[in-house]
PDB file of N, CA and C in Angstrom:
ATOM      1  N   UNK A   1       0.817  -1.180   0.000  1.00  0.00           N
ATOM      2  CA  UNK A   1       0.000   0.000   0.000  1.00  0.00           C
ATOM      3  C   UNK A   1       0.870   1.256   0.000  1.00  0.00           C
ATOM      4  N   UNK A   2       1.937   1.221   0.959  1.00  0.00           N
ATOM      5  CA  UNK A   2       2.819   2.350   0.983  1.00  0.00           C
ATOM      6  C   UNK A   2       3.663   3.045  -0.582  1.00  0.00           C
ATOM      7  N   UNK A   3       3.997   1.750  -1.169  1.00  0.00           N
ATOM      8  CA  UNK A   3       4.569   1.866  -2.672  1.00  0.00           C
ATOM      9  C   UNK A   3       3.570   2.155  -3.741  1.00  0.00           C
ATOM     10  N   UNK A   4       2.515   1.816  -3.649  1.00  0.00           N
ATOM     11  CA  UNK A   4       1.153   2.769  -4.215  1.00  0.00           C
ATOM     12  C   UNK A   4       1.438   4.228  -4.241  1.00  0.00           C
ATOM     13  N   UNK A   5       1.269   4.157  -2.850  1.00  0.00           N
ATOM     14  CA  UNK A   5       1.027   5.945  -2.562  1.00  0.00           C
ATOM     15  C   UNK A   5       2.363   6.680  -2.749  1.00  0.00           C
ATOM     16  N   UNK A   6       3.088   5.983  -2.602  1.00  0.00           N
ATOM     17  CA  UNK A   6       5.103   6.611  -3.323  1.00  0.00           C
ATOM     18  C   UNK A   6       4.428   7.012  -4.341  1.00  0.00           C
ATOM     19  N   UNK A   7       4.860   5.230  -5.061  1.00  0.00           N
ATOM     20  CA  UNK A   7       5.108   5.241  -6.872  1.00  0.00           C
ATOM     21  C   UNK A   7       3.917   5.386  -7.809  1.00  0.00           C
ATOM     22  N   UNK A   8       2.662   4.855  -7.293  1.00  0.00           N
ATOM     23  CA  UNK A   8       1.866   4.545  -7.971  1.00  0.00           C
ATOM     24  C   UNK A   8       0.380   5.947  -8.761  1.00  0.00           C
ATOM     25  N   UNK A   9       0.232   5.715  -9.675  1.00  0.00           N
ATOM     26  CA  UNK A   9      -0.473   6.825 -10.321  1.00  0.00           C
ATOM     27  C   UNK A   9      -2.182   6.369 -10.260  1.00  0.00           C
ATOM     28  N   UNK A  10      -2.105   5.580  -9.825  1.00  0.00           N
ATOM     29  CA  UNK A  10      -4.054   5.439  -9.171  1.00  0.00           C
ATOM     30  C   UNK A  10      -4.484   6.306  -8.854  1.00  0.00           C
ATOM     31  N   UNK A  11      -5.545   6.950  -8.527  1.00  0.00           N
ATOM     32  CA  UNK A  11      -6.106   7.633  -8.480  1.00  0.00           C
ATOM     33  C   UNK A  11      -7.349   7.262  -7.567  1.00  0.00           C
ATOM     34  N   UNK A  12      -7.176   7.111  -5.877  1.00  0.00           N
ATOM     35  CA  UNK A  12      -8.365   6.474  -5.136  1.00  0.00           C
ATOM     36  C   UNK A  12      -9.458   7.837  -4.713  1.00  0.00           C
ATOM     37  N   UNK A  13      -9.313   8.674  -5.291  1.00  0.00           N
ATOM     38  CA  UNK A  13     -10.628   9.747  -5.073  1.00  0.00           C
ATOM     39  C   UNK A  13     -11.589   9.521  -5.992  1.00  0.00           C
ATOM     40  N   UNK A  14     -11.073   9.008  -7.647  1.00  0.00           N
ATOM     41  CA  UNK A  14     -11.866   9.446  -8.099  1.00  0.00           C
ATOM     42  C   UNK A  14     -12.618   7.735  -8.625  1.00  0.00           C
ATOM     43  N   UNK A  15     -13.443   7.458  -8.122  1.00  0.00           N
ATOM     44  CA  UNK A  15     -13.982   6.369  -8.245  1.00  0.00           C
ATOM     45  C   UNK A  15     -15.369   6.412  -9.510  1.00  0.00           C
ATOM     46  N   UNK A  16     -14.900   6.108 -10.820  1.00  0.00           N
ATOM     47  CA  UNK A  16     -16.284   5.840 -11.995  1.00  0.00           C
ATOM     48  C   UNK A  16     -16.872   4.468 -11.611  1.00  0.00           C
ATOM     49  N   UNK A  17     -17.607   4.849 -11.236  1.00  0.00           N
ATOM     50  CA  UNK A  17     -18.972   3.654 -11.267  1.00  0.00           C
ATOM     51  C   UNK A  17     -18.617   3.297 -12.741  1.00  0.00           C
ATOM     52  N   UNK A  18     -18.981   1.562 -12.655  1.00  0.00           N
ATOM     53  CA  UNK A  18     -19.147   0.439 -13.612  1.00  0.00           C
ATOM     54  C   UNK A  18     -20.734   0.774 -14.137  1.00  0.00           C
ATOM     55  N   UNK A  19     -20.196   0.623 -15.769  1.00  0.00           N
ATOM     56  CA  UNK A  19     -21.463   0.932 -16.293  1.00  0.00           C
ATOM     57  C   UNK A  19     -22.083  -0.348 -16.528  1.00  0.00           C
ATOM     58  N   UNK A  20     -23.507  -0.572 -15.954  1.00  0.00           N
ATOM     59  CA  UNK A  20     -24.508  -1.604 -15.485  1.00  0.00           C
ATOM     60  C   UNK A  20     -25.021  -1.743 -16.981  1.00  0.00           C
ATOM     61  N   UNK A  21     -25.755  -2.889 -17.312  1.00  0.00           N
ATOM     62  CA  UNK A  21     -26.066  -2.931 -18.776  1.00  0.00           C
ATOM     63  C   UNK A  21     -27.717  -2.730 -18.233  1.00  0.00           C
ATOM     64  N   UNK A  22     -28.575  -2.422 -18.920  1.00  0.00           N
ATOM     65  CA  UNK A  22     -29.724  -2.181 -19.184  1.00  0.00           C
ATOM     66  C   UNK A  22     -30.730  -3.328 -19.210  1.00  0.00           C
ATOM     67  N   UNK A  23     -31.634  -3.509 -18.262  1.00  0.00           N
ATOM     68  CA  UNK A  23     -32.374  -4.231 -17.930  1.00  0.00           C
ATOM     69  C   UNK A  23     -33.325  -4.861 -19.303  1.00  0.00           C
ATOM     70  N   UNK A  24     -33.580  -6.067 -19.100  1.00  0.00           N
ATOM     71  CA  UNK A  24     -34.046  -6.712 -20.841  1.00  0.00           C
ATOM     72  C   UNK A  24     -35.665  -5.467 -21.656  1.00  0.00           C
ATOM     73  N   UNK A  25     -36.336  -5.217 -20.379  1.00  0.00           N
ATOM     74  CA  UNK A  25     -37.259  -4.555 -20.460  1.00  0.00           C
ATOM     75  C   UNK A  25     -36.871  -3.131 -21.543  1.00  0.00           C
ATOM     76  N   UNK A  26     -35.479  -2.589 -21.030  1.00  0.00           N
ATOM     77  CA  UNK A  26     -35.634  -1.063 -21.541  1.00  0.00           C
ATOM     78  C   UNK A  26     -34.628  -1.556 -22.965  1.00  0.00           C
ATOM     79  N   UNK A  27     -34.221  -3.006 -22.873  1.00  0.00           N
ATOM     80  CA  UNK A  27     -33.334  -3.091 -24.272  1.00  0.00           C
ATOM     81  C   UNK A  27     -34.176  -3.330 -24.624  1.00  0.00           C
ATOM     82  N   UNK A  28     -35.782  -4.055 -24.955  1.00  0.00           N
ATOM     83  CA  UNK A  28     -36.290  -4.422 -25.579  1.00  0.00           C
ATOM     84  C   UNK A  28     -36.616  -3.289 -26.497  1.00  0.00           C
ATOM     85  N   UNK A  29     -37.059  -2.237 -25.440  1.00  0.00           N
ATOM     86  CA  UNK A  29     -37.496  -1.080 -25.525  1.00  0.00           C
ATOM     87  C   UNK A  29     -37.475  -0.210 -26.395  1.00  0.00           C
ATOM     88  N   UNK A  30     -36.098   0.167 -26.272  1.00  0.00           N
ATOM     89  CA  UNK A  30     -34.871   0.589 -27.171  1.00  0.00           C
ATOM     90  C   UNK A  30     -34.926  -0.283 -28.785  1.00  0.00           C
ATOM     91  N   UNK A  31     -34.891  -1.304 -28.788  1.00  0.00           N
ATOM     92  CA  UNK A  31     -34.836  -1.970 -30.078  1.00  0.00           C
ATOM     93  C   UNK A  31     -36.411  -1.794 -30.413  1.00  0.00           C
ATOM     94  N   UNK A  32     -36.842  -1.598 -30.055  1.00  0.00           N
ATOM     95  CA  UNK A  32     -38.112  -1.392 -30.609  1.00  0.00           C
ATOM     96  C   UNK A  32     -38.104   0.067 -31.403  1.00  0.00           C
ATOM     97  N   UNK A  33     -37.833   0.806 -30.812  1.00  0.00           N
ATOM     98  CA  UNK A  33     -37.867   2.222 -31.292  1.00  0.00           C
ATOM     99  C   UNK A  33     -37.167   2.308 -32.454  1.00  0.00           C
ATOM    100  N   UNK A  34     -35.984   1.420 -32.404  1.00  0.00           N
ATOM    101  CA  UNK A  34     -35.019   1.449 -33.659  1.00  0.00           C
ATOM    102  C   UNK A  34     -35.467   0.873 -34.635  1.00  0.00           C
ATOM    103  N   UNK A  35     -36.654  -0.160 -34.353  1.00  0.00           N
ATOM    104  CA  UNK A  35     -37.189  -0.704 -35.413  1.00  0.00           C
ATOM    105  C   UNK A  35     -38.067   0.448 -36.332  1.00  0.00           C
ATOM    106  N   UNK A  36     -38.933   1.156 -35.537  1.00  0.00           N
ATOM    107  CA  UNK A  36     -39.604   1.632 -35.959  1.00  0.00           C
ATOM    108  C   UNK A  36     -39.129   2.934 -36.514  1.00  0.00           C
ATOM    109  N   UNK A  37     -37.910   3.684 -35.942  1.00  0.00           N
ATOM    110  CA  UNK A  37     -37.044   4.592 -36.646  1.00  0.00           C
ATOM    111  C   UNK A  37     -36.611   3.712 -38.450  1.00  0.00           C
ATOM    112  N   UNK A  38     -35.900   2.864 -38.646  1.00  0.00           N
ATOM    113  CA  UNK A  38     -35.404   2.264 -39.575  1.00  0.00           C
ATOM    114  C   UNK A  38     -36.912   2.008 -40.807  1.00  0.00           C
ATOM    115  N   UNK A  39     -38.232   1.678 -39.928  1.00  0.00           N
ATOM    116  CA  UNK A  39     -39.004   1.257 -41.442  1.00  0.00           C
ATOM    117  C   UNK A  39     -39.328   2.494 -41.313  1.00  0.00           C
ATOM    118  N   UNK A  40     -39.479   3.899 -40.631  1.00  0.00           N
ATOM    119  CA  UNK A  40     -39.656   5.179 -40.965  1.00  0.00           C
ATOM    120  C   UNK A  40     -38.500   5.754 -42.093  1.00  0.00           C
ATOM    121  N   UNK A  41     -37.946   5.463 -42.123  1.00  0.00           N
ATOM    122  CA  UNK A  41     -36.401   5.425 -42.862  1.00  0.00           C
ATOM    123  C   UNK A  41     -36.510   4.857 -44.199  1.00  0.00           C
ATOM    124  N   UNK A  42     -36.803   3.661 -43.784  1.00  0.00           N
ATOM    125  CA  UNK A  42     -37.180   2.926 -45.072  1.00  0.00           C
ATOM    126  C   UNK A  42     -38.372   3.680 -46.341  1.00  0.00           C
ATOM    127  N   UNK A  43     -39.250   3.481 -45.486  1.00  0.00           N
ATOM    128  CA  UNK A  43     -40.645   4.689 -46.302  1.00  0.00           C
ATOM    129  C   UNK A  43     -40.224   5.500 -46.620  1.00  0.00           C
ATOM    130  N   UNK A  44     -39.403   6.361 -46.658  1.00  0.00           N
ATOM    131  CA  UNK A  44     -39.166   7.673 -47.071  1.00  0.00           C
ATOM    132  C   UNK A  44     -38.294   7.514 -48.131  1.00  0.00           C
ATOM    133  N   UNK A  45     -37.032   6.357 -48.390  1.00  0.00           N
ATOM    134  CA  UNK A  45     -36.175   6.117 -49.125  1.00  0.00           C
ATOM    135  C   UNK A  45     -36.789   5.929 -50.400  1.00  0.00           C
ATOM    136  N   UNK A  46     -38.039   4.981 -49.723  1.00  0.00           N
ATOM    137  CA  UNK A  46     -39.117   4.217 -50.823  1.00  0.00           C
ATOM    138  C   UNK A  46     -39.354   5.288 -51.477  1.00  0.00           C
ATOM    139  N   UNK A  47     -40.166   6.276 -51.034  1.00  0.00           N
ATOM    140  CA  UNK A  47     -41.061   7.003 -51.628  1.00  0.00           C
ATOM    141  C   UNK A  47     -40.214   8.232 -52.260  1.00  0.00           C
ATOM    142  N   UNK A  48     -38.854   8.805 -51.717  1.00  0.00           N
ATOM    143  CA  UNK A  48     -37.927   8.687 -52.727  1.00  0.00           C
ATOM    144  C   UNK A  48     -37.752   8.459 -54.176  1.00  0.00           C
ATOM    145  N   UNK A  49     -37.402   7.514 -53.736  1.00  0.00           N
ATOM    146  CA  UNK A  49     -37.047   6.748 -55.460  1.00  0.00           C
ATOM    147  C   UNK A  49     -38.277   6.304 -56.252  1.00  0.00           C
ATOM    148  N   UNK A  50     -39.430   6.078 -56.090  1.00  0.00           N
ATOM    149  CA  UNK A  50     -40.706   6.544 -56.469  1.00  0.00           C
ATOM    150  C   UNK A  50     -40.936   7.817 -57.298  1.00  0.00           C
ATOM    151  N   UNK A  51     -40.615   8.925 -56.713  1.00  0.00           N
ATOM    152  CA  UNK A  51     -40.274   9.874 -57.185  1.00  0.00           C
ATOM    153  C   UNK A  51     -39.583  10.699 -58.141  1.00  0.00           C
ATOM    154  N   UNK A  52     -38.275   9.767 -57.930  1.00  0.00           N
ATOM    155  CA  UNK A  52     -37.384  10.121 -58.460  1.00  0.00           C
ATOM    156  C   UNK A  52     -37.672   9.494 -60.133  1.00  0.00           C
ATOM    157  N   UNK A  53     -38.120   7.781 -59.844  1.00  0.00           N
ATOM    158  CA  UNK A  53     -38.499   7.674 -61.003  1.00  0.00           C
ATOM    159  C   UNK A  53     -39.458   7.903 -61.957  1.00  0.00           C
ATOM    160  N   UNK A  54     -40.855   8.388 -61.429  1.00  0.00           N
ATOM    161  CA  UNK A  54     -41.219   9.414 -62.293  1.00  0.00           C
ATOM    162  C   UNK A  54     -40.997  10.613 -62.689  1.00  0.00           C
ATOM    163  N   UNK A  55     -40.266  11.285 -62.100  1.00  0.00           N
ATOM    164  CA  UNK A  55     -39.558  12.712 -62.835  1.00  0.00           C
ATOM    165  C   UNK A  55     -38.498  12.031 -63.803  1.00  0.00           C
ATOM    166  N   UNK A  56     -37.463  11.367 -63.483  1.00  0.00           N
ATOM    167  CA  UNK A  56     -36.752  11.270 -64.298  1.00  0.00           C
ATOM    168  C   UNK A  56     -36.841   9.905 -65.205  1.00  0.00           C
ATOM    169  N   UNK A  57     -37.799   9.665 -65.254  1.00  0.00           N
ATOM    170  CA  UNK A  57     -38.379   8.128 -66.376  1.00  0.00           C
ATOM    171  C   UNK A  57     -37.483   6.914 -65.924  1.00  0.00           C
ATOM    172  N   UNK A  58     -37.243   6.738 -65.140  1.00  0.00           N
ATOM    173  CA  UNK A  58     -35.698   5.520 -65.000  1.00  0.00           C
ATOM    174  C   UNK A  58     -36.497   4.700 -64.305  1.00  0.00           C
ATOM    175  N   UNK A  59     -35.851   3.625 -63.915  1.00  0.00           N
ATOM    176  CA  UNK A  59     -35.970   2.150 -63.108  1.00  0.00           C
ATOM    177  C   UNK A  59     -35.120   2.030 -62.075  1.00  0.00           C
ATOM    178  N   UNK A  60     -35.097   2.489 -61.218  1.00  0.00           N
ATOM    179  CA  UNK A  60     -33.683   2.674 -59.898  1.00  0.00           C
ATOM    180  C   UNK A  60     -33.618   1.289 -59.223  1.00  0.00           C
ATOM    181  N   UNK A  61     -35.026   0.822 -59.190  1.00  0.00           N
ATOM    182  CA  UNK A  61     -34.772  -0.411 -58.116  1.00  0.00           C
ATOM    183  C   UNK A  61     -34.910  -1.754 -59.447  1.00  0.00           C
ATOM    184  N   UNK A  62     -33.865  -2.682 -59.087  1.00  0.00           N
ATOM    185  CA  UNK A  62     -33.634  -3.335 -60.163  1.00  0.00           C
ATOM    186  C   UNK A  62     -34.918  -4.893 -59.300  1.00  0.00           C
ATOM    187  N   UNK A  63     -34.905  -5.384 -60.818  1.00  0.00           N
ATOM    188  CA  UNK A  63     -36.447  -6.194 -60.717  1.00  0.00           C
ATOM    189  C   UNK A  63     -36.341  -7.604 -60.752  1.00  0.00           C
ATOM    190  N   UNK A  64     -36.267  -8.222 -59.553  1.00  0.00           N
ATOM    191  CA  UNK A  64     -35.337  -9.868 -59.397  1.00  0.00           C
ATOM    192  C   UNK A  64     -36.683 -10.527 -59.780  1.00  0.00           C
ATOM    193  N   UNK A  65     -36.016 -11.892 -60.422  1.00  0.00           N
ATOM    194  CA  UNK A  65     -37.157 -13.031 -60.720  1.00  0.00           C
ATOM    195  C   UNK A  65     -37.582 -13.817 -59.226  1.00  0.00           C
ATOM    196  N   UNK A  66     -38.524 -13.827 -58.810  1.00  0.00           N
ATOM    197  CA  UNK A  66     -38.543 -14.947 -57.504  1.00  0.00           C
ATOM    198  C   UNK A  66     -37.969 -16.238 -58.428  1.00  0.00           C
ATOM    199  N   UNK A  67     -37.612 -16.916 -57.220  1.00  0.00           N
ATOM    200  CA  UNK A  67     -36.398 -18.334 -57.469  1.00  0.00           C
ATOM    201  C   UNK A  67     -37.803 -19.311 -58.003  1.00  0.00           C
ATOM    202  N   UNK A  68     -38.731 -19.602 -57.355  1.00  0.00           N
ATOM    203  CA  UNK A  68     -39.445 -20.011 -57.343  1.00  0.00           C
ATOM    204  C   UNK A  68     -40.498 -19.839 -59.112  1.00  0.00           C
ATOM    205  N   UNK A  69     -40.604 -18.853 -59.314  1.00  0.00           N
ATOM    206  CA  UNK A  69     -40.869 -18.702 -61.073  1.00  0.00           C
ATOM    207  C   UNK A  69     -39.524 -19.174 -61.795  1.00  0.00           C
ATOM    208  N   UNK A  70     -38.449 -18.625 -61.597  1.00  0.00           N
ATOM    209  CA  UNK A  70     -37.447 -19.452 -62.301  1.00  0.00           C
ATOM    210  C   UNK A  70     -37.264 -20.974 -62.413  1.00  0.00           C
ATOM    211  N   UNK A  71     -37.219 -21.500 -61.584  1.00  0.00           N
ATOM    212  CA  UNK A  71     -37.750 -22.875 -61.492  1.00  0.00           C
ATOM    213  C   UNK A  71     -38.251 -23.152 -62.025  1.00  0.00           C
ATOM    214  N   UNK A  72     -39.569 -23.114 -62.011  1.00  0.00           N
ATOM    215  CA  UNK A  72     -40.676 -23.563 -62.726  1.00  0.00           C
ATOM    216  C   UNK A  72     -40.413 -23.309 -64.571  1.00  0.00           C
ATOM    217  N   UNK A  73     -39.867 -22.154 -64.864  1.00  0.00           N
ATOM    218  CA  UNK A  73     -39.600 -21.478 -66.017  1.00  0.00           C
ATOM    219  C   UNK A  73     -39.039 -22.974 -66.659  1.00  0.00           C
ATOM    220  N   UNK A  74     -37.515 -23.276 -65.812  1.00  0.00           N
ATOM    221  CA  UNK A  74     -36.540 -24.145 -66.544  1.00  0.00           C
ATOM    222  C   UNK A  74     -37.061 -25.425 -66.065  1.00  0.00           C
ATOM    223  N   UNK A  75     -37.874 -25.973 -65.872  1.00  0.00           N
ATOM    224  CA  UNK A  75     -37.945 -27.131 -65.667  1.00  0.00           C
ATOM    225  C   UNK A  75     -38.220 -28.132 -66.977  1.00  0.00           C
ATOM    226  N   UNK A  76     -38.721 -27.483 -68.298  1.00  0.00           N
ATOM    227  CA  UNK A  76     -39.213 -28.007 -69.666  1.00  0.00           C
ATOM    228  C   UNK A  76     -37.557 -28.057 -70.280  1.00  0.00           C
ATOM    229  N   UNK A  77     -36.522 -27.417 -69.549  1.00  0.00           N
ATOM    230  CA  UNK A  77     -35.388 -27.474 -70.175  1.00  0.00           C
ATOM    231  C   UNK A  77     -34.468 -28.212 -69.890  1.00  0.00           C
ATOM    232  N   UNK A  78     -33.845 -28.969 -70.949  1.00  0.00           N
ATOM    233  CA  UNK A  78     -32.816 -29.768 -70.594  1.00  0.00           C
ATOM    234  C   UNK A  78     -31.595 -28.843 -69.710  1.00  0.00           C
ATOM    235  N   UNK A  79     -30.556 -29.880 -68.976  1.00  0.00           N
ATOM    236  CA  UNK A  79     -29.157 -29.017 -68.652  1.00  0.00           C
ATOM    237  C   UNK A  79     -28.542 -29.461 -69.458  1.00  0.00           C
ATOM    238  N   UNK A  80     -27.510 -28.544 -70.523  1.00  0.00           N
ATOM    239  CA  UNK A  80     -26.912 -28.565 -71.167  1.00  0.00           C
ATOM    240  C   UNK A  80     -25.453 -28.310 -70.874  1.00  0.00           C
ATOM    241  N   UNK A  81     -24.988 -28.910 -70.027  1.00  0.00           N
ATOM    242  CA  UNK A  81     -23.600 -28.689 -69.300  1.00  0.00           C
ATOM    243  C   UNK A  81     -22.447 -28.356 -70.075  1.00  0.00           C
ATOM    244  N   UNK A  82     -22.533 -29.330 -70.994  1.00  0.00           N
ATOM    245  CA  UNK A  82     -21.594 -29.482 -72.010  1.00  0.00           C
ATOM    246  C   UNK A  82     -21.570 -27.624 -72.861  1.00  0.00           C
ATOM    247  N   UNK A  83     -22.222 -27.048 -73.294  1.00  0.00           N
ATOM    248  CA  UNK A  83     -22.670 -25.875 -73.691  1.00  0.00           C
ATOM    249  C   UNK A  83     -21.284 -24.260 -72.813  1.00  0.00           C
ATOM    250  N   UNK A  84     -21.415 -25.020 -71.549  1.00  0.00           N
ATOM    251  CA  UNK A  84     -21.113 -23.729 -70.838  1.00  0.00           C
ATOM    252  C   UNK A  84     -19.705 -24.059 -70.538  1.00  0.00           C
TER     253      UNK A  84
END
């Protein structure tokens, strides 16, 4: 203790409290809000580019096949392995 108080650069006045984590209730809480911040976020991006593409005639959001129609599409088709 004595070689502390010589040498040592501790600091016993100033004591920071340990930060406690947040009870499941107020994390839930919290993630909730963020959810609902993010699809507020989302809507607006949407309606955005909505916008954007009728003023400027374009297609911004590109237009995927569900896997599920593709499938079905190639199923009358042979695999042609050899080909590729």
């Amino acid at each position: 203790m004595q070689w502390l108080r010589k040498h040592g650069t501790l600091d016993w006045k100033s004591k920071t409290p340990m930060k406690k984590k947040a009870p499941p209730k107020t994390y839930i809480s919290q993630l909730e809000k963020k959810i609902k911040l993010l699809e507020a976020e989302k809507q607006i991006l949407n309606r955005a580019i909505d916008i954007a593409d009728d003023l400027f005639n374009t297609e911004i959001r590109k237009k995927y096949l569900p896997l599920s129609q593709a499938a079905s599409d190639n199923q009358g088709e042979p695999n042609n392995q050899s080909e590729l």
